[in-house]
N, C-alpha and C. Protein backbone atom coordinates (compact mmCIF):
# COMPACT_ATOMS: atom_id res chain seq x y z
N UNK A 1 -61.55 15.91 -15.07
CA UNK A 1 -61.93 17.26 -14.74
C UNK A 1 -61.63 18.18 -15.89
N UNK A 2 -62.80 19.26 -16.23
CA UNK A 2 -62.32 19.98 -16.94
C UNK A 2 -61.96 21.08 -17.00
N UNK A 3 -61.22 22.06 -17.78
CA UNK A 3 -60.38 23.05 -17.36
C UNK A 3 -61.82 24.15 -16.72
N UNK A 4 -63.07 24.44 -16.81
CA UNK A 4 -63.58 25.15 -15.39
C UNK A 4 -63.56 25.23 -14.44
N UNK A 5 -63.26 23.66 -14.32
CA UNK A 5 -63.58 23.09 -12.78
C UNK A 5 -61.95 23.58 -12.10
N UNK A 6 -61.27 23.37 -13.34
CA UNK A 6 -59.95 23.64 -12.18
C UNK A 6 -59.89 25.58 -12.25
N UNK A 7 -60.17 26.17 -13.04
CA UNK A 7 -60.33 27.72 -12.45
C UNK A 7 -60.76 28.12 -11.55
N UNK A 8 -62.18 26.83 -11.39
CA UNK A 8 -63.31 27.46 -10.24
C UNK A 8 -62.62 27.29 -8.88
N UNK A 9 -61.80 26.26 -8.64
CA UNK A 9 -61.06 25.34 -7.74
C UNK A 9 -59.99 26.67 -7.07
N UNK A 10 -59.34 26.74 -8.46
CA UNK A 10 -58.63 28.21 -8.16
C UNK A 10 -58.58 29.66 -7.65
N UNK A 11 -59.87 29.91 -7.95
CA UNK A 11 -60.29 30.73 -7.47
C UNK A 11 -61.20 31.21 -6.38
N UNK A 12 -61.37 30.04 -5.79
CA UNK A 12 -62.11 29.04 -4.03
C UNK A 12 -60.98 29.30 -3.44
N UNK A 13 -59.65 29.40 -3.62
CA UNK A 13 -58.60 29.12 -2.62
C UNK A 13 -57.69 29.97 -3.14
N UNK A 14 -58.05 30.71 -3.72
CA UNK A 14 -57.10 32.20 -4.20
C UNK A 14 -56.99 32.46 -2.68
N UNK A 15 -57.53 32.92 -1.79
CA UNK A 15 -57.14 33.26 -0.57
C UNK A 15 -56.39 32.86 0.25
N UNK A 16 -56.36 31.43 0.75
CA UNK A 16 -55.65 30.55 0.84
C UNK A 16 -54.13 30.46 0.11
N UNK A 17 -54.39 30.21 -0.90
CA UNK A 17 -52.72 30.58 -1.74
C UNK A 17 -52.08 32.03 -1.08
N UNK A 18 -52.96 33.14 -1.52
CA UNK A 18 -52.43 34.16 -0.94
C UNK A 18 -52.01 34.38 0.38
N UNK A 19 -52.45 33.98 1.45
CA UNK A 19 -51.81 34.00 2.48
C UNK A 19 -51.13 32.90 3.20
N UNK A 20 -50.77 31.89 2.32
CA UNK A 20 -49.64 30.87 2.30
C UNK A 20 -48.55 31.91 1.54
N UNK A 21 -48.37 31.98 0.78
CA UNK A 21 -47.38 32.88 0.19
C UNK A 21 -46.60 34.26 0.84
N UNK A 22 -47.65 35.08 1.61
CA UNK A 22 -47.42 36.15 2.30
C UNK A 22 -46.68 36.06 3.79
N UNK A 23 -47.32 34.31 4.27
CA UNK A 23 -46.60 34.26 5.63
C UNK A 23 -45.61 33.42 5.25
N UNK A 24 -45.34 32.77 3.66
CA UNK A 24 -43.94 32.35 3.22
C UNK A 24 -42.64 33.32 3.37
N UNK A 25 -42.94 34.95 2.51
CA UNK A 25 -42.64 35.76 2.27
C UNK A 25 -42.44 36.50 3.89
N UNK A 26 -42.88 36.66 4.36
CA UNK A 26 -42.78 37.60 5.94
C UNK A 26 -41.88 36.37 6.53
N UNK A 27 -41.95 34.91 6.76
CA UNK A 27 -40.82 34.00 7.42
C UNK A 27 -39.48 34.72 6.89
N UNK A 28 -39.28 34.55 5.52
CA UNK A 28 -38.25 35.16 4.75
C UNK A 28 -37.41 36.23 5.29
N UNK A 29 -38.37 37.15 5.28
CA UNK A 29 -38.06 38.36 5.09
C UNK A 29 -37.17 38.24 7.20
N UNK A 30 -38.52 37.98 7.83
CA UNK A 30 -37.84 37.75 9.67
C UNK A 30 -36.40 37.00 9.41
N UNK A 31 -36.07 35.51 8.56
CA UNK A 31 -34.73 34.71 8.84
C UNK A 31 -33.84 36.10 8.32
N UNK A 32 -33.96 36.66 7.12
CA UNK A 32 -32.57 37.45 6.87
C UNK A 32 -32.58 38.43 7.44
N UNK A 33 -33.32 39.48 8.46
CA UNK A 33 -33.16 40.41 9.53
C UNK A 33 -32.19 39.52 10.48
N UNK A 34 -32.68 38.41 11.01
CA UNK A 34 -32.27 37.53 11.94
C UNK A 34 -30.46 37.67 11.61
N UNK A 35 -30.22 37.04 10.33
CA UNK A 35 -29.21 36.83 9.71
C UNK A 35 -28.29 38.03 9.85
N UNK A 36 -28.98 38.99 9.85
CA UNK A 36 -28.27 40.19 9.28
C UNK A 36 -28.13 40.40 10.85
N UNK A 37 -28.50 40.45 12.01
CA UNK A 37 -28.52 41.47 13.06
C UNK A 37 -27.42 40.46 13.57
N UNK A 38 -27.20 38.74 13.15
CA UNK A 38 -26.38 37.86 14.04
C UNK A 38 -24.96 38.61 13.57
N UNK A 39 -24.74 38.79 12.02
CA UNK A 39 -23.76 39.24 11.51
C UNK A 39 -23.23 40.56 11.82
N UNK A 40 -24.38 41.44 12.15
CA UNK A 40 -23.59 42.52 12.53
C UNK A 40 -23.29 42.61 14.37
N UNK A 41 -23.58 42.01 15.08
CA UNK A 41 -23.47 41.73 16.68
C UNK A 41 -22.26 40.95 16.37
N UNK A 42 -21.64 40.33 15.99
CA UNK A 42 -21.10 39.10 15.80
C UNK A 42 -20.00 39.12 14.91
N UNK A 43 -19.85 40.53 14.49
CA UNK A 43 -18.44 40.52 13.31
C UNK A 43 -17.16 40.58 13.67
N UNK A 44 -16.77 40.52 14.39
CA UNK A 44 -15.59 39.99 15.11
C UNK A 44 -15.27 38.96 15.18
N UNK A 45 -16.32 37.67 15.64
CA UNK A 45 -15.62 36.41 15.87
C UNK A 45 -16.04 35.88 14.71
N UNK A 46 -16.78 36.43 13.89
CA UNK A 46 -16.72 35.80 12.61
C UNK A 46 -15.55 36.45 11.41
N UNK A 47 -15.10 37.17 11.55
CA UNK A 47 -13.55 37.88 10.86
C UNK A 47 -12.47 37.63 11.31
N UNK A 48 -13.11 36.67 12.97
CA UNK A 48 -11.51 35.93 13.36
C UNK A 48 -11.58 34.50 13.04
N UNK A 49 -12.86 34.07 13.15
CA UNK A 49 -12.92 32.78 12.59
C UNK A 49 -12.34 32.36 11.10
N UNK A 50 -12.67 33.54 10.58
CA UNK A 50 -12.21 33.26 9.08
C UNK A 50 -10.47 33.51 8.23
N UNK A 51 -10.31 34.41 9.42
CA UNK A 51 -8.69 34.81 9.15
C UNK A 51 -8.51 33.34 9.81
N UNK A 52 -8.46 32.87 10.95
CA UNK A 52 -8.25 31.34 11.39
C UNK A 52 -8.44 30.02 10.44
N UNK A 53 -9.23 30.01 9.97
CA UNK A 53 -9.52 29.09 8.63
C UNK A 53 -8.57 29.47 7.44
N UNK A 54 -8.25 30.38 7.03
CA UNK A 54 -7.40 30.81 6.17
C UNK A 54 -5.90 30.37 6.62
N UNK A 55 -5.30 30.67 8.10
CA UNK A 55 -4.05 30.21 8.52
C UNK A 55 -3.65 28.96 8.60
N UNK A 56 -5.19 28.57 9.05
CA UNK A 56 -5.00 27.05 9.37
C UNK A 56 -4.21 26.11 7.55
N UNK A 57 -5.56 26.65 6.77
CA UNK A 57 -5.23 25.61 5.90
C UNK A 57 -4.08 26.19 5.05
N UNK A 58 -3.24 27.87 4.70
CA UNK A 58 -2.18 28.46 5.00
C UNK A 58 -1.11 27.35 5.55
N UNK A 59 -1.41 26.99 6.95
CA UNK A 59 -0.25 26.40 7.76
C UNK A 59 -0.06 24.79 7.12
N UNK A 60 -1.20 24.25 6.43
CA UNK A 60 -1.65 23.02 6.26
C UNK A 60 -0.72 22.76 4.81
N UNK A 61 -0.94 23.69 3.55
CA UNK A 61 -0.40 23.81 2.71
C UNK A 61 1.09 23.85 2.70
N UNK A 62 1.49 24.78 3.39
CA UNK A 62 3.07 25.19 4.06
C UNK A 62 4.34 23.65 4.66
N UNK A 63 3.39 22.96 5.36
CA UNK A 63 3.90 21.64 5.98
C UNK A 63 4.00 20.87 4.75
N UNK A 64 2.91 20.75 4.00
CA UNK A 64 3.34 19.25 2.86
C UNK A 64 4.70 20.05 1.86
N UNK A 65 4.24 21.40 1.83
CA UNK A 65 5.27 21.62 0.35
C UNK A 65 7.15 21.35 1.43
N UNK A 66 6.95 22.19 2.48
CA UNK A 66 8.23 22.05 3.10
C UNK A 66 8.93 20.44 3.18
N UNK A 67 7.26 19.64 3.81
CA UNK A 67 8.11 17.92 4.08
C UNK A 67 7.90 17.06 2.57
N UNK A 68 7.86 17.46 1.42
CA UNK A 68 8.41 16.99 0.30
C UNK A 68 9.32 16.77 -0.17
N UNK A 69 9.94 15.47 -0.16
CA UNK A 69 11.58 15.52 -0.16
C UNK A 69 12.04 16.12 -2.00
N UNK A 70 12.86 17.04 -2.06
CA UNK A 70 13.45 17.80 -3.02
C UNK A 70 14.26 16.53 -4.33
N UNK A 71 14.25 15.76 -3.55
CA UNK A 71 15.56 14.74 -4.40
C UNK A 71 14.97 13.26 -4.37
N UNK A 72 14.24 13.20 -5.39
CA UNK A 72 13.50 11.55 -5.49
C UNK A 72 14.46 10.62 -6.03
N UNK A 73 14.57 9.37 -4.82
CA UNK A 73 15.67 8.72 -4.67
C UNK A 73 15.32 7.05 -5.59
N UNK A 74 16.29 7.13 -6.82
CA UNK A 74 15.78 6.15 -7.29
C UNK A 74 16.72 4.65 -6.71
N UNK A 75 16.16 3.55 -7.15
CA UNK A 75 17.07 2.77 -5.87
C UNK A 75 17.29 1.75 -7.48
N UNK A 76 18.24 1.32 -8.35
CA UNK A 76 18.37 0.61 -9.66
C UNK A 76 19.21 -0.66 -8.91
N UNK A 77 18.60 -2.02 -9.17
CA UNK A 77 19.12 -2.96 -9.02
C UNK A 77 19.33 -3.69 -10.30
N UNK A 78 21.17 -4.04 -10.44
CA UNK A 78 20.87 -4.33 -11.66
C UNK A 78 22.82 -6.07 -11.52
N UNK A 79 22.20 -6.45 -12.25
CA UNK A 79 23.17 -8.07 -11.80
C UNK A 79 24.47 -8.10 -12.58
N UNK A 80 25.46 -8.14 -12.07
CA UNK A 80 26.84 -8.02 -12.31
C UNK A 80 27.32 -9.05 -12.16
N UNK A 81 27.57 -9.86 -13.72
CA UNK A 81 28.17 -11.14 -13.82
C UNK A 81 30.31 -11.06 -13.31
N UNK A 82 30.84 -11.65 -12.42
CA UNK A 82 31.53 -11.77 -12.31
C UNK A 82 32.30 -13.09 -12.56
N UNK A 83 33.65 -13.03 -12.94
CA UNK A 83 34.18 -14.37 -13.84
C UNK A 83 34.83 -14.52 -12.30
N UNK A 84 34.62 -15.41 -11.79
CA UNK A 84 35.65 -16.21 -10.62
C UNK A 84 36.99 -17.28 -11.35
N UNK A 85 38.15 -17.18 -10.88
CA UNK A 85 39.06 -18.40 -11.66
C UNK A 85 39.32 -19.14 -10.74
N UNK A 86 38.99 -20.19 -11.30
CA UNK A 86 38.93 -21.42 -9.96
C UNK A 86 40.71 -21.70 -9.52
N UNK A 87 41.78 -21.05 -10.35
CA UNK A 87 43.26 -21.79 -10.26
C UNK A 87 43.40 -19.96 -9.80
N UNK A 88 44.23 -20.51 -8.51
CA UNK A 88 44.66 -19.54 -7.59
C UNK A 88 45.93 -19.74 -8.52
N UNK A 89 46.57 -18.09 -8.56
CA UNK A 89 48.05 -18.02 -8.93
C UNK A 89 48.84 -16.88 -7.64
N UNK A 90 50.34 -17.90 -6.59
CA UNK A 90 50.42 -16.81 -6.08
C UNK A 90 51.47 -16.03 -6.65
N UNK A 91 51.55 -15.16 -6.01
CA UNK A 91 52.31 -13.68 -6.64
C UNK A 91 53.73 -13.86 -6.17
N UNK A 92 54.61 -13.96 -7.18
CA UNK A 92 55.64 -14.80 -7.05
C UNK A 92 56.66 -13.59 -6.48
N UNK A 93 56.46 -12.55 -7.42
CA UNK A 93 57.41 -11.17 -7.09
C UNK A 93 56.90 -10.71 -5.64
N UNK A 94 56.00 -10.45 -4.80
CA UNK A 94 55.82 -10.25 -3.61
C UNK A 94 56.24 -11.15 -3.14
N UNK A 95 56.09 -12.15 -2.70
CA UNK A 95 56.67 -13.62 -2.26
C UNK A 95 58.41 -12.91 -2.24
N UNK A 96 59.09 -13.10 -2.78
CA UNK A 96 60.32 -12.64 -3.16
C UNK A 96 60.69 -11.74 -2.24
N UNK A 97 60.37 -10.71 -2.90
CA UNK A 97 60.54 -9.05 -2.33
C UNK A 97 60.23 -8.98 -0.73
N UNK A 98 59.11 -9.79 0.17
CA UNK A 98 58.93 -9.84 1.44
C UNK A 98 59.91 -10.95 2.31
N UNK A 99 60.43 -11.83 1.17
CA UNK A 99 61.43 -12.97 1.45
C UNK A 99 60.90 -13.95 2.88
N UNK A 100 59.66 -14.22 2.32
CA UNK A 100 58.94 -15.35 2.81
C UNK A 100 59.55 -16.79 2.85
N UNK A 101 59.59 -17.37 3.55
CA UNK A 101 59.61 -18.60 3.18
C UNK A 101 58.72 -19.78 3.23
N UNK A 102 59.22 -20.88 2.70
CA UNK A 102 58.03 -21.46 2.70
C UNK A 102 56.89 -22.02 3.78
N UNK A 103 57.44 -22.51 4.31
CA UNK A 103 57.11 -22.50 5.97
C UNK A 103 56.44 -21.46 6.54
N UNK A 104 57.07 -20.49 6.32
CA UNK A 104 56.22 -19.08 6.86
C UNK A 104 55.11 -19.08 5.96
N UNK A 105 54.83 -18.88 4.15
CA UNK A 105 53.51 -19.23 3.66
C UNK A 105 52.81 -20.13 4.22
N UNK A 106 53.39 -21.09 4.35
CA UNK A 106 52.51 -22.48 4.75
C UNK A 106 51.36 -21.54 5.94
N UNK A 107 52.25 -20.94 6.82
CA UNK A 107 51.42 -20.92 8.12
C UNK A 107 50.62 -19.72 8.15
N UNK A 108 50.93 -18.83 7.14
CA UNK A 108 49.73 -18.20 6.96
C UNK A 108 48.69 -18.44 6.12
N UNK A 109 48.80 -19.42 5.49
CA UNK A 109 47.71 -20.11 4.72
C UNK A 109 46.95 -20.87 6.30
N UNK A 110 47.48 -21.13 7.02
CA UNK A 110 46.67 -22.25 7.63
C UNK A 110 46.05 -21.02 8.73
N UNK A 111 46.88 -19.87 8.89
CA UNK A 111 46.34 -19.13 9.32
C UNK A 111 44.55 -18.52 9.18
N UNK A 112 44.88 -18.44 7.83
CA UNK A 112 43.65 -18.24 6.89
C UNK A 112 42.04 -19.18 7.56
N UNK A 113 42.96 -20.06 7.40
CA UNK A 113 41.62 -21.38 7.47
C UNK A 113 41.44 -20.64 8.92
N UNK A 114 41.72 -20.45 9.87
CA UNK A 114 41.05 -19.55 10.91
C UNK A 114 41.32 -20.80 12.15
N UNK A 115 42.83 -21.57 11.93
CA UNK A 115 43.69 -22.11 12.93
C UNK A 115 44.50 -21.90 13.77
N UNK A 116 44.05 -22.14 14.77
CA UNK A 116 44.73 -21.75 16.39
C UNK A 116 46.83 -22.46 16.23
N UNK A 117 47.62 -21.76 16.78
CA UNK A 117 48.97 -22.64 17.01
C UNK A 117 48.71 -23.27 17.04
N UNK A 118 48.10 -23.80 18.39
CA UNK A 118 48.34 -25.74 18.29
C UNK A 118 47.94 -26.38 17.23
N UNK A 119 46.64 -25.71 16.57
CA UNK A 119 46.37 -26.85 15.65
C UNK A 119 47.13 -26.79 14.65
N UNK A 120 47.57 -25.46 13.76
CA UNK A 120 49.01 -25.49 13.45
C UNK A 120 50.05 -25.80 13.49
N UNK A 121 50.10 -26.29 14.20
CA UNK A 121 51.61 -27.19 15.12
C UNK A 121 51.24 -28.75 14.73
N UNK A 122 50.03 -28.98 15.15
CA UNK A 122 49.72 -30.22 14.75
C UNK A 122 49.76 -30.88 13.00
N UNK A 123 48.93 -29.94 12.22
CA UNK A 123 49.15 -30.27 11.11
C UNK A 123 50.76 -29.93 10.46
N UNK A 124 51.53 -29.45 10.99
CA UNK A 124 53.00 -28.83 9.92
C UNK A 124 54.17 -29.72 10.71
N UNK A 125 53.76 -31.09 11.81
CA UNK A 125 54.23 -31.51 12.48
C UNK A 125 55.66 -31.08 12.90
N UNK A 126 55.35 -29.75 13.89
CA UNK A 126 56.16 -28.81 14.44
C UNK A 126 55.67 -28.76 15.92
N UNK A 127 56.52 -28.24 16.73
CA UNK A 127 56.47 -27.72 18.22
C UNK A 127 55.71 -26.14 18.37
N UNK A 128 54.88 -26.23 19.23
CA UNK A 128 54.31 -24.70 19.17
C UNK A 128 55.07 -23.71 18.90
N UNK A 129 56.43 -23.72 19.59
CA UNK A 129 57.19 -22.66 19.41
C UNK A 129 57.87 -22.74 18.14
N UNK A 130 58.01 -23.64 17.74
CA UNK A 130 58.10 -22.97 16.19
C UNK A 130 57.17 -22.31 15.50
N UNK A 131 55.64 -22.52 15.54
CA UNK A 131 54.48 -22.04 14.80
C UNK A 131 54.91 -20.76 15.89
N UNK A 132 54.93 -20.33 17.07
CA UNK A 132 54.96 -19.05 17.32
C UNK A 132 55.89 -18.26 16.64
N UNK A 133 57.63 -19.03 16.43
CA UNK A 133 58.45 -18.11 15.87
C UNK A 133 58.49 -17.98 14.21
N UNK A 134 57.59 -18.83 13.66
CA UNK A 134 57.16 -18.40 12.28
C UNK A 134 56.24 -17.13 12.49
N UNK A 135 55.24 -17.64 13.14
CA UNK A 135 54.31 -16.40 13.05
C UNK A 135 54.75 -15.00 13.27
N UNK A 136 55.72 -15.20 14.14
CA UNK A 136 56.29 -13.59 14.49
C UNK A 136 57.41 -13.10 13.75
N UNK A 137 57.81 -14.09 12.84
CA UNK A 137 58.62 -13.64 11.88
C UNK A 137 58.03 -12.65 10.50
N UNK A 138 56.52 -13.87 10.12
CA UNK A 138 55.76 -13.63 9.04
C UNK A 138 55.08 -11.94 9.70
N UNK A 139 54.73 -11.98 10.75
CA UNK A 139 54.36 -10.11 10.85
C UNK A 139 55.22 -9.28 10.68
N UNK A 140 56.40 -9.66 11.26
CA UNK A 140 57.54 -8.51 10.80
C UNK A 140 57.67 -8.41 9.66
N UNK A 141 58.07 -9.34 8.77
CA UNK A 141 58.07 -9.46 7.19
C UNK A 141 56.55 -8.66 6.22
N UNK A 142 55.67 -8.77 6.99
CA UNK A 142 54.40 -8.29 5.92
C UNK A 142 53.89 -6.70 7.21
N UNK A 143 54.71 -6.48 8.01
CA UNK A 143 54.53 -5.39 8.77
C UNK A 143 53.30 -5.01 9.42
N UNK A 144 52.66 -6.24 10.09
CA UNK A 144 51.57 -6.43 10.76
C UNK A 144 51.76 -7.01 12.22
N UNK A 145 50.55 -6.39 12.95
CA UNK A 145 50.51 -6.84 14.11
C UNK A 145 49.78 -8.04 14.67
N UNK A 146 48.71 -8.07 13.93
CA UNK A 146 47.68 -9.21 14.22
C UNK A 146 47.94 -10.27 13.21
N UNK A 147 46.80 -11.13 13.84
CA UNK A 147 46.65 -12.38 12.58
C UNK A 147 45.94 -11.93 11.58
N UNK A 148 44.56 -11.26 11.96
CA UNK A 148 43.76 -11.23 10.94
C UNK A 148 44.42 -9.81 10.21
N UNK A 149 45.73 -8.97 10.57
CA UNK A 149 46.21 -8.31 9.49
C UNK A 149 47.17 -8.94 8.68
N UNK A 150 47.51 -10.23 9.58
CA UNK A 150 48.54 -10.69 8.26
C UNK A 150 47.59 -11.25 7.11
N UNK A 151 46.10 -12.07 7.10
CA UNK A 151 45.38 -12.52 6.74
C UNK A 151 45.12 -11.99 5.45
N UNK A 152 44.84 -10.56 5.88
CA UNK A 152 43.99 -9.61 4.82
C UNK A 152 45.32 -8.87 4.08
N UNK A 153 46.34 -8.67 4.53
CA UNK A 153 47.55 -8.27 3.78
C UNK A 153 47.95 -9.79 3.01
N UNK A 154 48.00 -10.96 3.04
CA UNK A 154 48.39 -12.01 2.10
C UNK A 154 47.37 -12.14 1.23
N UNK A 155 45.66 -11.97 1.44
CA UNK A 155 44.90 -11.66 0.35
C UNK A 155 45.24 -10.76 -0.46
N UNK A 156 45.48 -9.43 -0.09
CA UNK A 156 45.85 -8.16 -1.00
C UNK A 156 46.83 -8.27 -1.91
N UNK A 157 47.63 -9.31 -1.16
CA UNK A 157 49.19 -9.42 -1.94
C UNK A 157 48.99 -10.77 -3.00
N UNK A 158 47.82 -11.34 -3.14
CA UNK A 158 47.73 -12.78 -3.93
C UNK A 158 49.11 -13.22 -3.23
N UNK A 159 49.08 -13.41 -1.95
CA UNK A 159 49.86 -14.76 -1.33
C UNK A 159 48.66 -15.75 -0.78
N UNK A 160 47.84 -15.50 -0.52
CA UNK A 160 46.86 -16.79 -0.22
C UNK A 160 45.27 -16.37 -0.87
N UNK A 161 44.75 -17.54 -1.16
CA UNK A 161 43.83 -17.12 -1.92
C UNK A 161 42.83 -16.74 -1.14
C-alpha cells in the first residue's frame, strides 16, 4: 500500500477515530467525578483507615525493635587438655592432724567404692560392729554426718583418691 491509500483510509474514519476518542475522554472524565464524589462522601473512613495502617505497621515496627535481644550471646567451645596422674599420693599431714587411723582410712576408702557395712565387714574380716564403730569414729574425726560427706571431705583432703 501506498502512502495515499493510507491518508485516504485516514481520512474515511477520521470520524470514527474522533468519536472513539471523545467517548474515551468523557469515560475519563465520568471515573474521576466518580472518584472524587467517593472521596469526598467517604473522608472519614478513609483518614481512619489510613491513620490505622500507619499504627498498625507503627505497632509492627515497635514489637521487632523491643523483642531484639540487646546482648548477642556468643556460646565458644574450646578443649582443655588436662594432665591426670595415674599415682595417687595421700596427704600425709591431714592424715596426721585428723589422727586417722589406719583402719579407719581403710574404711573410708571402701566407703568410697560405694560399700554397704556388711560388705565392709566382709572384706576387712571384721564384725559389723566394728565397721559401725570405725565409721562413727571416722565422722567425728573429719566432722561429718553422712557417708557421702565423709566421701567428699576425704576427696578434698587427698585422703582417698
Amino acid at each position: 500500500m501506498g502512502t495515499r491509500m493510507k491518508v485516504r483510509l485516514l481520512f474515511k474514519n477520521r470520524e470514527i477515530i474522533l468519536y472513539a476518542l471523545s467517548m474515551a475522554s468523557l469515560l475519563f472524565l465520568l471515573k474521576w467525578l466518580e472518584l472524587r464524589f467517593v472521596v469526598l462522601n467517604h473522608t472519614f473512613e478513609i483518614y481512619a483507615g489510613l491513620i490505622a495502617a500507619i499504627f498498625t505497621l507503627l505497632g509492627i515496627w515497635l514489637a521487632l525493635k523491643l523483642t531484639k535481644p540487646k546482648v548477642k550471646t556468643i556460646v565458644v567451645e574450646k578443649e582443655i587438655l588436662v594432665q591426670k596422674t595415674d599415682e595417687f599420693q595421700i596427704n600425709e599431714k591431714e592424715l596426721i592432724s585428723l589422727g586417722l587411723s589406719k583402719r579407719e582410712l581403710e574404711v573410708l576408702q571402701l566407703m568410697s567404692q560405694g560399700l554397704s557395712n556388711q560388705e565392709i565387714a566382709s572384706r576387712m574380716f571384721v564384725s559389723l560392729n566394728t565397721v559401725k564403730t570405725h565409721s562413727s569414729k571416722l565422722f567425728e574425726k573429719l566432722n561429718v554426718e553422712r557417708r557421702t560427706q565423709a566421701v567428699d571431705k576425704g576427696k578434698k583432703l587427698n585422703l582417698i583418691p
